[in-house]
C-alpha atoms as a PDB file:
ATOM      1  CA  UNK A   1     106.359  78.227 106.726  1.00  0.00           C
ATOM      2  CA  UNK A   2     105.920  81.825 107.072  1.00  0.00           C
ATOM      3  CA  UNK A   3     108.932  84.019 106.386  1.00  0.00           C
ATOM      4  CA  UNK A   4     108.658  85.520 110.232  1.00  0.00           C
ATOM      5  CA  UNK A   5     108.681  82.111 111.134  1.00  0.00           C
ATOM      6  CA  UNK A   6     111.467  80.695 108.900  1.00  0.00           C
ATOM      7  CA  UNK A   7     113.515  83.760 110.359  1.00  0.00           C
ATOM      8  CA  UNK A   8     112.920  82.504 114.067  1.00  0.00           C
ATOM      9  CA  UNK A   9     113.622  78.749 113.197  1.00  0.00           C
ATOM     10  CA  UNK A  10     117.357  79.516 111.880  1.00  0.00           C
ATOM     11  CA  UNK A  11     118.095  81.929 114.514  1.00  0.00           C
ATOM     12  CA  UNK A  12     116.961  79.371 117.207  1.00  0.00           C
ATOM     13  CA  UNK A  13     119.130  76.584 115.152  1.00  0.00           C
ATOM     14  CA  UNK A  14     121.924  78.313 115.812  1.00  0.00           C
ATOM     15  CA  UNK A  15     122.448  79.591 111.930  1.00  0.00           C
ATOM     16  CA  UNK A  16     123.568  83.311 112.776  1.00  0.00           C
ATOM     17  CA  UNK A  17     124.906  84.795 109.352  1.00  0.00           C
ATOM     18  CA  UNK A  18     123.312  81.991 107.418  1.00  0.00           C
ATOM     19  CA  UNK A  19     120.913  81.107 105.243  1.00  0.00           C
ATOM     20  CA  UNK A  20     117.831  83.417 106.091  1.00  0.00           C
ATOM     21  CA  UNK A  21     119.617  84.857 108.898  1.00  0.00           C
ATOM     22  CA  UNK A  22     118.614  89.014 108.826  1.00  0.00           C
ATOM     23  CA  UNK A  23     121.225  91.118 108.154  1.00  0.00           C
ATOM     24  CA  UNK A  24     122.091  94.475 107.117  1.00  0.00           C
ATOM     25  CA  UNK A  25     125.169  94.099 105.476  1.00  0.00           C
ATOM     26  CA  UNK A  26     127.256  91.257 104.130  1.00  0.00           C
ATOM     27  CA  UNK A  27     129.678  91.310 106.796  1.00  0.00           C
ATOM     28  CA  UNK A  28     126.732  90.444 109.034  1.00  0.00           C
ATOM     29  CA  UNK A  29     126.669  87.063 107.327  1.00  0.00           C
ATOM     30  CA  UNK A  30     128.915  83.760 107.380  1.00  0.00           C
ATOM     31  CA  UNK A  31     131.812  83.634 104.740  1.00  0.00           C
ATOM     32  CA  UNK A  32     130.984  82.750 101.627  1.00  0.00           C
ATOM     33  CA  UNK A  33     127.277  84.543 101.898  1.00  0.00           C
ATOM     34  CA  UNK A  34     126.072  87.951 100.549  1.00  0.00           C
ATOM     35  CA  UNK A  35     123.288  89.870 102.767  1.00  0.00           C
ATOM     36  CA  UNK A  36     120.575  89.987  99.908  1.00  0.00           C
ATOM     37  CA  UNK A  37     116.759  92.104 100.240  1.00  0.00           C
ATOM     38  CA  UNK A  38     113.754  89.972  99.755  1.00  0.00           C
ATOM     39  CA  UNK A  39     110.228  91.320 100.584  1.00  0.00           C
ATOM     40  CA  UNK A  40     111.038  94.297 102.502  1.00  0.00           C
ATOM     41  CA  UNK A  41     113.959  92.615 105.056  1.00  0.00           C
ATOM     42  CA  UNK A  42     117.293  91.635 104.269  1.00  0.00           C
ATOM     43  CA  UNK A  43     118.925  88.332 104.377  1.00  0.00           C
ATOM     44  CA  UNK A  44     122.020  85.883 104.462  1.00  0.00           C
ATOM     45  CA  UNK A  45     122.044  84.081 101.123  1.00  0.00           C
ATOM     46  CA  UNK A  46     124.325  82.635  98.537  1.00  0.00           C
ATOM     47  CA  UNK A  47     124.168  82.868  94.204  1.00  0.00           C
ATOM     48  CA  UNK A  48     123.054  80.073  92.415  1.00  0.00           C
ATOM     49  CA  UNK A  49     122.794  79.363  88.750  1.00  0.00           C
ATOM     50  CA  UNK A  50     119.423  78.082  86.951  1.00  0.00           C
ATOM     51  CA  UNK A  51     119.077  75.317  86.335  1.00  0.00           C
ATOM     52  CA  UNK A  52     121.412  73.905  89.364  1.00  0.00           C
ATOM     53  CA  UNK A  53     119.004  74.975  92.145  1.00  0.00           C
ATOM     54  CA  UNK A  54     118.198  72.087  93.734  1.00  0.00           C
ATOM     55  CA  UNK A  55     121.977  71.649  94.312  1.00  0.00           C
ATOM     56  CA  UNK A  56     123.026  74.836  94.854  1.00  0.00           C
ATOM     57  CA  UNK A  57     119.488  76.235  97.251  1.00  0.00           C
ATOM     58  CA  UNK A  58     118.327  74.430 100.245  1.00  0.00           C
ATOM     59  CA  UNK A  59     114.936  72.917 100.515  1.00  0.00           C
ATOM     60  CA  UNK A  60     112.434  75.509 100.760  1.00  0.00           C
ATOM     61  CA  UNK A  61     114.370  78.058  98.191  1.00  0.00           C
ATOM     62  CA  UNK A  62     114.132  78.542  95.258  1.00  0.00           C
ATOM     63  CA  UNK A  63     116.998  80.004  92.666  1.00  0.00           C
ATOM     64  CA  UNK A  64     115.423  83.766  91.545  1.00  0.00           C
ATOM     65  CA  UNK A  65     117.193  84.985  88.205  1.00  0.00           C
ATOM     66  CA  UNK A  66     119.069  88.317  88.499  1.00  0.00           C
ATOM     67  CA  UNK A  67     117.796  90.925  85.878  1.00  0.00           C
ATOM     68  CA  UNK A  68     120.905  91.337  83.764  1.00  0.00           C
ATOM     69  CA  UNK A  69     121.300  87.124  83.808  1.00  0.00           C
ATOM     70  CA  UNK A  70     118.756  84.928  83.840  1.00  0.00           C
ATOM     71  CA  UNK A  71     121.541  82.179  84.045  1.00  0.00           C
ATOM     72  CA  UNK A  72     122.584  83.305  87.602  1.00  0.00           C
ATOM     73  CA  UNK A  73     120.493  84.418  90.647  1.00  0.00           C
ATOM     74  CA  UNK A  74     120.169  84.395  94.023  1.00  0.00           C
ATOM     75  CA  UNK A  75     118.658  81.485  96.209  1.00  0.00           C
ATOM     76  CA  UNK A  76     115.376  83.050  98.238  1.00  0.00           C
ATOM     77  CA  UNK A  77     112.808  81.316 100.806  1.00  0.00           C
ATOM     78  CA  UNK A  78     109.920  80.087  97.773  1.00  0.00           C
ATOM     79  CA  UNK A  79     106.358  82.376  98.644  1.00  0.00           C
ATOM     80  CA  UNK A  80     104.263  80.544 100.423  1.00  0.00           C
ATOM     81  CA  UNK A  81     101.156  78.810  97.147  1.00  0.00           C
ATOM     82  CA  UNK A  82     104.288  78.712  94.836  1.00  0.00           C
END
């Protein structure tokens, strides 16, 4: 699914402030996510920790390593051929 697309899906679910859901800041999204960028928009996510992200990212997203800790990251929509 195309990121535009993804984006319309959750807001027509209903998932304001969640996972995908554009934001600008992290009060935009639901407690206990962090308004992240990713490819030129922003968006609700949550951390996750390699290793762990099947558990802690939904389907679709894939766990991306922070610079600094390659242990911890940040769950993202996976690009589309990966």
């Amino acid at each position: 699914m195309t990121r535009p697309l993804l984006v319309a899906a959750l807001l027509l679910s209903g998932a304001t402030g969640e996972w995908g859901a554009p934001c600008r800041a992290t009060k935009d999204c639901a407690k206990g996510f962090s308004c992240e960028p990713h490819e030129g928009q922003r968006l609700c996510t949550k951390s996750c920790r390699q290793g762990h992200a099947k558990a802690d990212c939904p389907g679709g997203w894939v766990c991306q390593p922070w610079p600094y800790d390659a242990r911890e990251g940040t769950c993202l929509p996976r690009r589309e051929g990966r």
